[in-house]
N, C-alpha and C. Protein backbone atom coordinates (compact mmCIF):
# COMPACT_ATOMS: atom_id res chain seq x y z
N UNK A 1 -3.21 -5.51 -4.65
CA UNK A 1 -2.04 -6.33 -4.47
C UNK A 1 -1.40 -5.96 -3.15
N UNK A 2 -1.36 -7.20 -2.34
CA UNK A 2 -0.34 -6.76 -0.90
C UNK A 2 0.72 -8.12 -0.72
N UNK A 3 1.34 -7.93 -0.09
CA UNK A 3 3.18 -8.43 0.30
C UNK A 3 1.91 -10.09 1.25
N UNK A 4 0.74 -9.60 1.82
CA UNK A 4 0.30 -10.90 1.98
C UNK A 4 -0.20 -12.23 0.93
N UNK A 5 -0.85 -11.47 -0.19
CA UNK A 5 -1.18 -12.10 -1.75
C UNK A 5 0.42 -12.59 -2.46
N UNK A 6 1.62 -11.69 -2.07
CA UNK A 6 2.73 -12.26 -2.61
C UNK A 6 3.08 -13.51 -2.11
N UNK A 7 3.12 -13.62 -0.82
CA UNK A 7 3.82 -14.30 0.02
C UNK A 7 2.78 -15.77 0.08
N UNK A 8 1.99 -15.81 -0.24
CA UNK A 8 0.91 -16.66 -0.80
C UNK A 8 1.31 -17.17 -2.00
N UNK A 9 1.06 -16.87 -3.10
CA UNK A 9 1.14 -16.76 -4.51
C UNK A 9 2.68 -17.92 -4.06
N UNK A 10 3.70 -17.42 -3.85
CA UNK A 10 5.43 -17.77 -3.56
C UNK A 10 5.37 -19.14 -2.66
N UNK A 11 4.43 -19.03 -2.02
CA UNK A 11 4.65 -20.50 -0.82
C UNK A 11 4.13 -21.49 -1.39
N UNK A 12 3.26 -21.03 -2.13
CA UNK A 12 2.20 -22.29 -3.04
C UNK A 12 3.07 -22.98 -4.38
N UNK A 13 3.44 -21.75 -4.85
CA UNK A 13 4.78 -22.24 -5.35
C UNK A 13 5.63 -23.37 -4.83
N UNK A 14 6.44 -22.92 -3.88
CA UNK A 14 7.10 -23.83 -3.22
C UNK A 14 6.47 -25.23 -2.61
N UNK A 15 5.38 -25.20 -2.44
CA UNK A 15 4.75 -26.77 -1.68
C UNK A 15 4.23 -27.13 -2.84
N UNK A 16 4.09 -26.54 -3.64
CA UNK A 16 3.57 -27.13 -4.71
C UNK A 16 4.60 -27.88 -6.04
N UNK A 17 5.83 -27.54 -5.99
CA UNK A 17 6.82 -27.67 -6.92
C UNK A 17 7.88 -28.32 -6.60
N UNK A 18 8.32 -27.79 -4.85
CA UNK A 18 9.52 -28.96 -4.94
C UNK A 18 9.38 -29.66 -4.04
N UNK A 19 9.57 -31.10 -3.82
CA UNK A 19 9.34 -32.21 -3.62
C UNK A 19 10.05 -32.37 -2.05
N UNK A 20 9.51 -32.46 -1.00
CA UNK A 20 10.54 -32.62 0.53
C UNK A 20 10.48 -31.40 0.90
N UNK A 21 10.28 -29.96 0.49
CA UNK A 21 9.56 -29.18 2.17
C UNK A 21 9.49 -29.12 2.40
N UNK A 22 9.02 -29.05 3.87
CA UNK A 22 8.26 -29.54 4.91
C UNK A 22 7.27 -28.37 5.86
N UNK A 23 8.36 -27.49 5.43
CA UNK A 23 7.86 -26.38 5.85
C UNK A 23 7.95 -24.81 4.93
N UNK A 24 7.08 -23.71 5.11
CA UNK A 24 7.11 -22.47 4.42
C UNK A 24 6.70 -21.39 5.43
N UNK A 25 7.46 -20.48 5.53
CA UNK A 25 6.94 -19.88 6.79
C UNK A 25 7.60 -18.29 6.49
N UNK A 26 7.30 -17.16 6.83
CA UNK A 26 8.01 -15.68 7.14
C UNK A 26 9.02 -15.97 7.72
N UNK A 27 10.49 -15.26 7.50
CA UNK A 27 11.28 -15.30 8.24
C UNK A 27 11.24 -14.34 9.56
N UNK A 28 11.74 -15.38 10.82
CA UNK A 28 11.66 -14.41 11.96
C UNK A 28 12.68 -14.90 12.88
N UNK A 29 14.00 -15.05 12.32
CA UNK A 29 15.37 -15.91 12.85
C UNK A 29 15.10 -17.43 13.66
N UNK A 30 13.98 -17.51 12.96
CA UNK A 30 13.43 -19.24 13.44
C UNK A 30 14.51 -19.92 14.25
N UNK A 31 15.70 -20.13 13.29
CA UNK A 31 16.45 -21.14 13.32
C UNK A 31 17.60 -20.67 14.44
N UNK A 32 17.74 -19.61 14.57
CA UNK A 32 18.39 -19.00 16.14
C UNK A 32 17.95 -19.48 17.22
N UNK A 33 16.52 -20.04 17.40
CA UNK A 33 15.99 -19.70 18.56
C UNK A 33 15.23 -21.01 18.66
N UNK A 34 15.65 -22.36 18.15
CA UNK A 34 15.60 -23.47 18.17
C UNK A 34 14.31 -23.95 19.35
N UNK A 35 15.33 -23.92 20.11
CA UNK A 35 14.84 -24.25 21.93
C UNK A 35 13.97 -23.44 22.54
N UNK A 36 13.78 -22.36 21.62
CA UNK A 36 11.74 -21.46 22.11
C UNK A 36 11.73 -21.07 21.04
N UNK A 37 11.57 -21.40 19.75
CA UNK A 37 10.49 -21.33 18.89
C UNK A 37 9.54 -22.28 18.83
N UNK A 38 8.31 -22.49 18.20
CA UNK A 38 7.28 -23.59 18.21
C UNK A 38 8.47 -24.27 17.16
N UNK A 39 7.96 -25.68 17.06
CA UNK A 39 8.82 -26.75 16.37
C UNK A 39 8.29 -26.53 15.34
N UNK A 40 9.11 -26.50 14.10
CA UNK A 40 8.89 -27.14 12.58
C UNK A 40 9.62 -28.11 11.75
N UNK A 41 9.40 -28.37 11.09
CA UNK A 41 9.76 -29.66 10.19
C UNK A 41 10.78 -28.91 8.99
N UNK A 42 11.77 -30.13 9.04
CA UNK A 42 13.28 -28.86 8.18
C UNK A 42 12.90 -30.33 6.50
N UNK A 43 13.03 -30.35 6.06
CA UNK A 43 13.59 -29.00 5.17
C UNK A 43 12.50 -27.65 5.59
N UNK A 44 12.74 -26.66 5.70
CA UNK A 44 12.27 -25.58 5.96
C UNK A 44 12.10 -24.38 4.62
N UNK A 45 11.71 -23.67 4.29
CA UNK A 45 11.92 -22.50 3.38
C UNK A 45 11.44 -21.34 3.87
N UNK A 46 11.98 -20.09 4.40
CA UNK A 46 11.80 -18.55 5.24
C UNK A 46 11.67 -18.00 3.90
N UNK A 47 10.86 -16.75 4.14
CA UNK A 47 10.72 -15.83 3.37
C UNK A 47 11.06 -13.84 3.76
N UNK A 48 11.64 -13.54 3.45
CA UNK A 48 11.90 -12.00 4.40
C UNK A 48 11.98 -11.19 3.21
N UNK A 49 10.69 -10.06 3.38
CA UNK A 49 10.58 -9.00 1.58
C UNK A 49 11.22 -7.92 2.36
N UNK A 50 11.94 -7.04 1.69
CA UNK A 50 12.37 -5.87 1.40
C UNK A 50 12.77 -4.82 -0.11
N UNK A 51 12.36 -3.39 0.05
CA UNK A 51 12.76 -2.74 -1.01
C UNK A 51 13.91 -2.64 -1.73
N UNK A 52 14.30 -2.25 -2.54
CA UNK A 52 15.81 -1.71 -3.14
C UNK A 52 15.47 -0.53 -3.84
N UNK A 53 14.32 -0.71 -4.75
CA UNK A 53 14.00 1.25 -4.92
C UNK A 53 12.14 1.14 -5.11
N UNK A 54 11.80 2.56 -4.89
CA UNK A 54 10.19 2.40 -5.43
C UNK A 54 10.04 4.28 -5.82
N UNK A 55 9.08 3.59 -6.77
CA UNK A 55 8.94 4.97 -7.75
C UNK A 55 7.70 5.31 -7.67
N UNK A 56 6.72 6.74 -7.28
CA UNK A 56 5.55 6.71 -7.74
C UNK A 56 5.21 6.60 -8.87
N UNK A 57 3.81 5.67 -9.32
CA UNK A 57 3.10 5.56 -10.41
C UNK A 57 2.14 6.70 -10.19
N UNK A 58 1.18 6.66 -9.80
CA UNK A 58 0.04 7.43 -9.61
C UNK A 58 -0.82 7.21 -8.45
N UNK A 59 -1.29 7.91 -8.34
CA UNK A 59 -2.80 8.02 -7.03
C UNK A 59 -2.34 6.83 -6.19
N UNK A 60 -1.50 7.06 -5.75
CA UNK A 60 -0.95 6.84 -4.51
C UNK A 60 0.13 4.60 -4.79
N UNK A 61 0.02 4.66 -6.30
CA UNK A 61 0.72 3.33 -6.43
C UNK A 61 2.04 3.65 -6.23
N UNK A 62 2.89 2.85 -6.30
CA UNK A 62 4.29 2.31 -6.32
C UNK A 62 4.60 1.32 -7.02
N UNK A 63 5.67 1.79 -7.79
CA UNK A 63 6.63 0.40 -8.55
C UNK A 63 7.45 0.09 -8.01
N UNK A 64 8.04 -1.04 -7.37
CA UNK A 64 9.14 -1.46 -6.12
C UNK A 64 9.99 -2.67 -6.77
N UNK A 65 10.99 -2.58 -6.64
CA UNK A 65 11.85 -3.46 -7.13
C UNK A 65 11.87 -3.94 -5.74
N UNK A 66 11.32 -5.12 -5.82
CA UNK A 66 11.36 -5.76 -4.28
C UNK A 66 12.99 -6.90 -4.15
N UNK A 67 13.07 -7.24 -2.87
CA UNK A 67 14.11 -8.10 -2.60
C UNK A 67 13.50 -9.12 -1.78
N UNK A 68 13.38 -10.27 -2.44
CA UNK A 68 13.05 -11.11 -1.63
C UNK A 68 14.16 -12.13 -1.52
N UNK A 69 13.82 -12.40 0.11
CA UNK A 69 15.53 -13.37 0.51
C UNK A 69 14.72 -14.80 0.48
N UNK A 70 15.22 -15.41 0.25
CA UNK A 70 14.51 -17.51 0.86
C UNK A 70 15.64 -18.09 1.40
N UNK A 71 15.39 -18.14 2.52
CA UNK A 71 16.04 -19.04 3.51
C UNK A 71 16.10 -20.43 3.64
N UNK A 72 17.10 -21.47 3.17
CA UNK A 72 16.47 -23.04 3.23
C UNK A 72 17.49 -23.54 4.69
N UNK A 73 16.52 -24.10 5.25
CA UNK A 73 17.28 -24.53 6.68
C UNK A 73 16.94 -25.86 6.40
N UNK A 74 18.32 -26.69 6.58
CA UNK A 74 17.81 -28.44 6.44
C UNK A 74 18.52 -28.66 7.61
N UNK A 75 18.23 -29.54 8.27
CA UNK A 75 18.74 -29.93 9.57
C UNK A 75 19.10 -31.48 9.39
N UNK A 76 20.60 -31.60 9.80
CA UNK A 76 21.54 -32.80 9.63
C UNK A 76 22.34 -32.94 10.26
N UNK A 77 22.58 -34.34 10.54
CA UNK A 77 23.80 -34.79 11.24
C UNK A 77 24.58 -36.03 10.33
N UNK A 78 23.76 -35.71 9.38
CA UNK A 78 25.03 -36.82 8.03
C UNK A 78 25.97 -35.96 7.56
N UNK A 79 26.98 -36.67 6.80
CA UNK A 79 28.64 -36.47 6.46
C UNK A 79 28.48 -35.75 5.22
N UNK A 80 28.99 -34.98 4.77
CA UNK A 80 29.20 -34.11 3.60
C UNK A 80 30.41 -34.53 3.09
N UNK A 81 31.25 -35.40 3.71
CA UNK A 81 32.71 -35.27 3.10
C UNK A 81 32.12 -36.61 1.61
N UNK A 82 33.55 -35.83 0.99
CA UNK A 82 33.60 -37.01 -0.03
C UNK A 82 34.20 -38.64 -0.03
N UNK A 83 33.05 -39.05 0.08
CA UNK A 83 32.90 -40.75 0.11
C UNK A 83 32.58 -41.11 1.12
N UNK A 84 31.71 -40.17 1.75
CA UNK A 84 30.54 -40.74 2.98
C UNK A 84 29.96 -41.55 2.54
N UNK A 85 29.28 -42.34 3.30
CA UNK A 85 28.20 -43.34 2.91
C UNK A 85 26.92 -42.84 2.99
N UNK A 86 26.58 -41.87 3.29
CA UNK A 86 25.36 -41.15 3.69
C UNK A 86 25.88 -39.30 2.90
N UNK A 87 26.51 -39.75 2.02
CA UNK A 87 26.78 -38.22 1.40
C UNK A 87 25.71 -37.57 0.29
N UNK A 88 25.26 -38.47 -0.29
CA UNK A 88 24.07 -38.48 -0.75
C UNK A 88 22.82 -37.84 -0.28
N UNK A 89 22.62 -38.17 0.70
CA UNK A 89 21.34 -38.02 1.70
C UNK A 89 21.79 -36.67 2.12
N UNK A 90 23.30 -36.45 2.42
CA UNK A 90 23.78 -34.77 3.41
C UNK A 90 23.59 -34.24 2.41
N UNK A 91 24.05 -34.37 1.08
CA UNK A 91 23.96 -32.84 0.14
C UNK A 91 22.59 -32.88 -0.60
N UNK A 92 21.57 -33.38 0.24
CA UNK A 92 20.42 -32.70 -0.65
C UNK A 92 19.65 -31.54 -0.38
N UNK A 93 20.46 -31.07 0.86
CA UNK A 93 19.52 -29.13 0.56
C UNK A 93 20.21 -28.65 -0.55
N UNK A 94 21.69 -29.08 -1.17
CA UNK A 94 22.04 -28.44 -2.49
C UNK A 94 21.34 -28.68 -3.74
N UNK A 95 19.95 -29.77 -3.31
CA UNK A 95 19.47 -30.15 -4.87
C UNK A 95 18.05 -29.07 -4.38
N UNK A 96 17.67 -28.61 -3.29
CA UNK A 96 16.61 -27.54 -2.74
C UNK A 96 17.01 -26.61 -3.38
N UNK A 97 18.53 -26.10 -3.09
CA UNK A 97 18.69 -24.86 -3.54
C UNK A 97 18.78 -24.47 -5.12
N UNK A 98 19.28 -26.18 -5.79
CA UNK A 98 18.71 -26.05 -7.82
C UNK A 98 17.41 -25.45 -7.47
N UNK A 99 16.93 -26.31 -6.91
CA UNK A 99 15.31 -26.50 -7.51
C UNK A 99 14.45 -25.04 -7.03
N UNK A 100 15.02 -24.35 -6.16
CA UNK A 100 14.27 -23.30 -5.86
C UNK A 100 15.01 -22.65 -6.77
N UNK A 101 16.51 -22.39 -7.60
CA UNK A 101 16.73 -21.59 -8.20
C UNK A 101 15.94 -21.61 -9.60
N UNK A 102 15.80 -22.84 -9.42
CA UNK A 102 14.55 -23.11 -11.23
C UNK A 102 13.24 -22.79 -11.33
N UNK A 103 12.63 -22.93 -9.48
CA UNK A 103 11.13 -22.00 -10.06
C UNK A 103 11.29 -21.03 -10.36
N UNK A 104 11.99 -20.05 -9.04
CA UNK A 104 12.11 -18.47 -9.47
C UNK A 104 12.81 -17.79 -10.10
N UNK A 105 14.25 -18.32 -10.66
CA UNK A 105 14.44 -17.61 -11.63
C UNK A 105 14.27 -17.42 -13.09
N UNK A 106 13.93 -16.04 -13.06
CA UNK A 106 13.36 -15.67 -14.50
C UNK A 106 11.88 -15.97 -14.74
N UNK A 107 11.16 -15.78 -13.50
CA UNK A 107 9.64 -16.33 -13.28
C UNK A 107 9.10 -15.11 -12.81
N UNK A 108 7.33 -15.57 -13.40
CA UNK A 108 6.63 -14.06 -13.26
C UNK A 108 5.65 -14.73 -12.57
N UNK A 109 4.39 -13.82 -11.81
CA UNK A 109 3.43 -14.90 -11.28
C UNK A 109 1.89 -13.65 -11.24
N UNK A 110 1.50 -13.68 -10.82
CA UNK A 110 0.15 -12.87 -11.09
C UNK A 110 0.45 -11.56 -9.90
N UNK A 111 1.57 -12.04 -8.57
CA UNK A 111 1.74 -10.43 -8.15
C UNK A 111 3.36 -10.09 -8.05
N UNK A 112 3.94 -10.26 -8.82
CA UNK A 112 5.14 -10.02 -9.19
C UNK A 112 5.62 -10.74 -11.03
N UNK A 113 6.54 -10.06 -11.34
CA UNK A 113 7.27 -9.77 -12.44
C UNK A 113 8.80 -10.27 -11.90
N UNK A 114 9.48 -10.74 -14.02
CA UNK A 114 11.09 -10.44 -13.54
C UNK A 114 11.82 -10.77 -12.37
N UNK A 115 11.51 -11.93 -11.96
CA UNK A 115 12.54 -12.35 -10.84
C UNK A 115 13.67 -12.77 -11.34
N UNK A 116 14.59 -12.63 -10.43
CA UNK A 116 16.00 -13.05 -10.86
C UNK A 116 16.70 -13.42 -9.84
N UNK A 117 17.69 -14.25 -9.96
CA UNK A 117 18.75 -14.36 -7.86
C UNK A 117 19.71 -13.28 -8.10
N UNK A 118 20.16 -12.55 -7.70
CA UNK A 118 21.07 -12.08 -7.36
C UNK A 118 22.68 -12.28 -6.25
N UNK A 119 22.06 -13.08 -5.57
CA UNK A 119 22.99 -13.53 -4.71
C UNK A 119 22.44 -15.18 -4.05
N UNK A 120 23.10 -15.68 -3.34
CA UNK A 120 22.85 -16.68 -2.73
C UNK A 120 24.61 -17.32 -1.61
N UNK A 121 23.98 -17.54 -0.57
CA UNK A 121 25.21 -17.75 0.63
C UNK A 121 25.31 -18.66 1.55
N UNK A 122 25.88 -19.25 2.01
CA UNK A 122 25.59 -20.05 3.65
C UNK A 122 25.85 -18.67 4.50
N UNK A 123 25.02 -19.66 5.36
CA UNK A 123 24.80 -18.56 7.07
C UNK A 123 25.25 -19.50 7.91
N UNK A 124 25.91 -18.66 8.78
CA UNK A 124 26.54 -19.86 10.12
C UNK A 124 25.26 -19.62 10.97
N UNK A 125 25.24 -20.90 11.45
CA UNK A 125 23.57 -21.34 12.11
C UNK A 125 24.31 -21.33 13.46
N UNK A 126 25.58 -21.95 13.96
CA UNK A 126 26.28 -22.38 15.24
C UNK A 126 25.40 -23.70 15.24
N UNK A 127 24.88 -24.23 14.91
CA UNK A 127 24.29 -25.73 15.24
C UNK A 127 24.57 -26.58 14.15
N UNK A 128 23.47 -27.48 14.14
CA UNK A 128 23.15 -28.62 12.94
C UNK A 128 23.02 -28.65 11.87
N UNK A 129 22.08 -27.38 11.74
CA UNK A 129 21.61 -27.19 10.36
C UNK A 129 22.30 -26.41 9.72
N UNK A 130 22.13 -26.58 8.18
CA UNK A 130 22.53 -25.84 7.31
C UNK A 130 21.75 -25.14 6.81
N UNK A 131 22.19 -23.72 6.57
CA UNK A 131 21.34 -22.43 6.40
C UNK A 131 21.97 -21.85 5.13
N UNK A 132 21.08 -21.39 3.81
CA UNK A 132 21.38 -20.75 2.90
C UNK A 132 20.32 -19.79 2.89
N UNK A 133 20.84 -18.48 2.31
CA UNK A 133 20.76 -17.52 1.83
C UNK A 133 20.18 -17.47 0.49
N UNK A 134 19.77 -17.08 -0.56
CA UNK A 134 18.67 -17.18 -1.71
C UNK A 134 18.38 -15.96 -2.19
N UNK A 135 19.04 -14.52 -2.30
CA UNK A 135 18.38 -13.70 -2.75
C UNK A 135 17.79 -13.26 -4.46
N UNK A 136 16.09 -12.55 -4.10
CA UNK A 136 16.38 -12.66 -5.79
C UNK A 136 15.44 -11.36 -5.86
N UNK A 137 15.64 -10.48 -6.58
CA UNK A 137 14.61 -8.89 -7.29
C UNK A 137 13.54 -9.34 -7.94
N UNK A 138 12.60 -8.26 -7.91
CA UNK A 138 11.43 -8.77 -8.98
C UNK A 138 10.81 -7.23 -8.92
N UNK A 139 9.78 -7.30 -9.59
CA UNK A 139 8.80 -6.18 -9.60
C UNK A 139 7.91 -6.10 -9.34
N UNK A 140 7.51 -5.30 -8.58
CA UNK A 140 6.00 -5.81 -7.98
C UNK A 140 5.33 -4.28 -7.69
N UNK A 141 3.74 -3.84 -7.77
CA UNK A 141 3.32 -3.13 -8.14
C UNK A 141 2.63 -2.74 -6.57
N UNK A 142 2.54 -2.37 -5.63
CA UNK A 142 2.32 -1.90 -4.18
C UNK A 142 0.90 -1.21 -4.61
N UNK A 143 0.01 -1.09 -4.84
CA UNK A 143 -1.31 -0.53 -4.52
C UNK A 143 -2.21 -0.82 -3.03
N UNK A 144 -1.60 -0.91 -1.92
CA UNK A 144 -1.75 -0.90 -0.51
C UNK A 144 -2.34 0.43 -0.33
N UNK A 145 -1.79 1.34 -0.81
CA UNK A 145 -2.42 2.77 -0.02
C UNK A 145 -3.33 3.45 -1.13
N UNK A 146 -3.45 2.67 -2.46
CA UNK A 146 -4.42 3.60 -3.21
C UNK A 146 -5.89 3.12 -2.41
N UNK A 147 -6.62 4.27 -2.57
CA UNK A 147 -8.29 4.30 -2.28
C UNK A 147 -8.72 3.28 -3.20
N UNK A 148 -9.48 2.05 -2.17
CA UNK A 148 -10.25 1.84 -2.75
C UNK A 148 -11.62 2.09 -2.72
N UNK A 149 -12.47 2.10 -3.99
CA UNK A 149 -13.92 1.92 -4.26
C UNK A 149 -14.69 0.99 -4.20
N UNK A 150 -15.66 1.44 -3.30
CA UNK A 150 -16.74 0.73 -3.50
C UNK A 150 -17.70 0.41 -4.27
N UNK A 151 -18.09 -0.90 -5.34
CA UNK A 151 -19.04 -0.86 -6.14
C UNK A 151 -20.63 -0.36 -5.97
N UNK A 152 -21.61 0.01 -6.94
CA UNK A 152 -22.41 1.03 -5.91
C UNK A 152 -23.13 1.56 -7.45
N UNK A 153 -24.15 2.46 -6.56
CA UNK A 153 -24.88 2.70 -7.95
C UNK A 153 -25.24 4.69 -7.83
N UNK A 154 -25.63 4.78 -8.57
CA UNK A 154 -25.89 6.68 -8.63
C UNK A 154 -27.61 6.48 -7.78
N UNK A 155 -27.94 7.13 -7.87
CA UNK A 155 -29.67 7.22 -6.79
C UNK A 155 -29.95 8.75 -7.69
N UNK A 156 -30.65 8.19 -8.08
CA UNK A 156 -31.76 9.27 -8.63
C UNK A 156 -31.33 9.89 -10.13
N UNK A 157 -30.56 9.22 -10.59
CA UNK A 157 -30.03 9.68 -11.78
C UNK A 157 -29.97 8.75 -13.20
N UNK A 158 -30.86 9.38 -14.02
CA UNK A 158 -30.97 8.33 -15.22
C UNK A 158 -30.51 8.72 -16.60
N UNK A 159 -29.57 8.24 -17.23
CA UNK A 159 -29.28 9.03 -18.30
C UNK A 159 -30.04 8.55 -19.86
N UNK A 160 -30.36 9.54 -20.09
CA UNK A 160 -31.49 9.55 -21.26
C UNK A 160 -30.61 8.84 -22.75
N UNK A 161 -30.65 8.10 -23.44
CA UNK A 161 -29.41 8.05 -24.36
C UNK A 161 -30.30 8.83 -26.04
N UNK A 162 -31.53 8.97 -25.58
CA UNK A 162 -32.18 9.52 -27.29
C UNK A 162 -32.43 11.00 -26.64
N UNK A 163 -31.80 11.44 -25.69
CA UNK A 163 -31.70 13.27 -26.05
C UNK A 163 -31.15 13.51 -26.48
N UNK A 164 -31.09 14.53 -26.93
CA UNK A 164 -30.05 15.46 -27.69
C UNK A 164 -28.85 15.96 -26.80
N UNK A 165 -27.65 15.14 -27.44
CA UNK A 165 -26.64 15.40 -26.42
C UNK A 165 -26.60 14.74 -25.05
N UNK A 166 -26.95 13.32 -25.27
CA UNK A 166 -27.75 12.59 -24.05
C UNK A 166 -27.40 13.57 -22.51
N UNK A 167 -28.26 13.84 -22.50
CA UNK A 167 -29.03 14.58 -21.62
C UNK A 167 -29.12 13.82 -20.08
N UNK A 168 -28.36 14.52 -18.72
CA UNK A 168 -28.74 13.75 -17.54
C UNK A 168 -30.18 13.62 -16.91
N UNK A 169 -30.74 13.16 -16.46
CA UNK A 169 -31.61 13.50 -15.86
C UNK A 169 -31.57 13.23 -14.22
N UNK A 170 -32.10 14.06 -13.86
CA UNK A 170 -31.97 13.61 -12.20
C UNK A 170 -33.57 13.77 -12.02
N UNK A 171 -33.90 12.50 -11.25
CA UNK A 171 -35.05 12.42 -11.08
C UNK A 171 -35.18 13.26 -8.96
């Protein structure tokens, strides 16, 4: 299990579930840097993992209560006020931010456990878009640094199963 299999597992999620996306990407202050980042397509969804605690398991695992943030950047120049004519159309990163709160919370997936939000915020962008915040914990099991094995066979060694005390043999 690695933070790349998560971040997989989570995006597929997202293009797969809620409807208008456009984009899924690592967070890397994208939306700061407008005018030299490569272009993407908003609705947008960032992803940025961090710890909050990790415990050894054994031979070199970790149990990590991870923090993962989701960033939804929608980019607009329609009216939010009440009784726009186009107010409809402005508040739908607030139906992004239901809908991402309904996959993941309280959702498990094959490399994480126990998600939950914990928080969620606007971010001042200084521009167009509107930027929320999304945070949510989960559990997730870090085996990155245990050894792995290679499948493989013994050479020269056959074990007898009708000796007495099955018996090794090395040829």
């Amino acid at each position: 299990m690695n933070f790349s299999n998560l971040y997989k597992e989570l995006s597929t999620m997202i293009t797969d579930t809620i409807d208008g996306i456009r984009w899924v990407d690592l967070w890397n202050s994208q939306v700061y840097n407008l005018d030299t980042e490569a272009p993407f397509p908003a609705p947008a969804v960032f992803m940025a993992f961090r710890s909050n605690t990790m415990q050894d398991m054994s031979a070199k695992v970790q149990s990590v209560q991870l923090q993962v943030d989701f960033f939804l950047f929608y980019e607009t120049f329609l009216d939010t006020f009440n009784g726009a004519y186009n107010q409809d159309e402005a508040l739908s990163y607030l139906e992004h931010l239901d809908s991402l709160n309904a996959l993941f919370h309280g959702s498990h997936g094959e490399h994480y456990s126990n998600m939950k939000r914990i928080n969620f915020s606007p971010v001042d962008t200084g521009g167009a878009g509107n930027l929320y915040s999304v945070t949510y914990t989960c559990d997730f099991v870090d085996r990155t640094a245990q050894k792995q094995w290679d499948e493989g066979s013994f050479a020269d060694l056959t074990i007898d199963p009708a000796a007495e005390g099955n018996k090794f043999i090395v040829d």
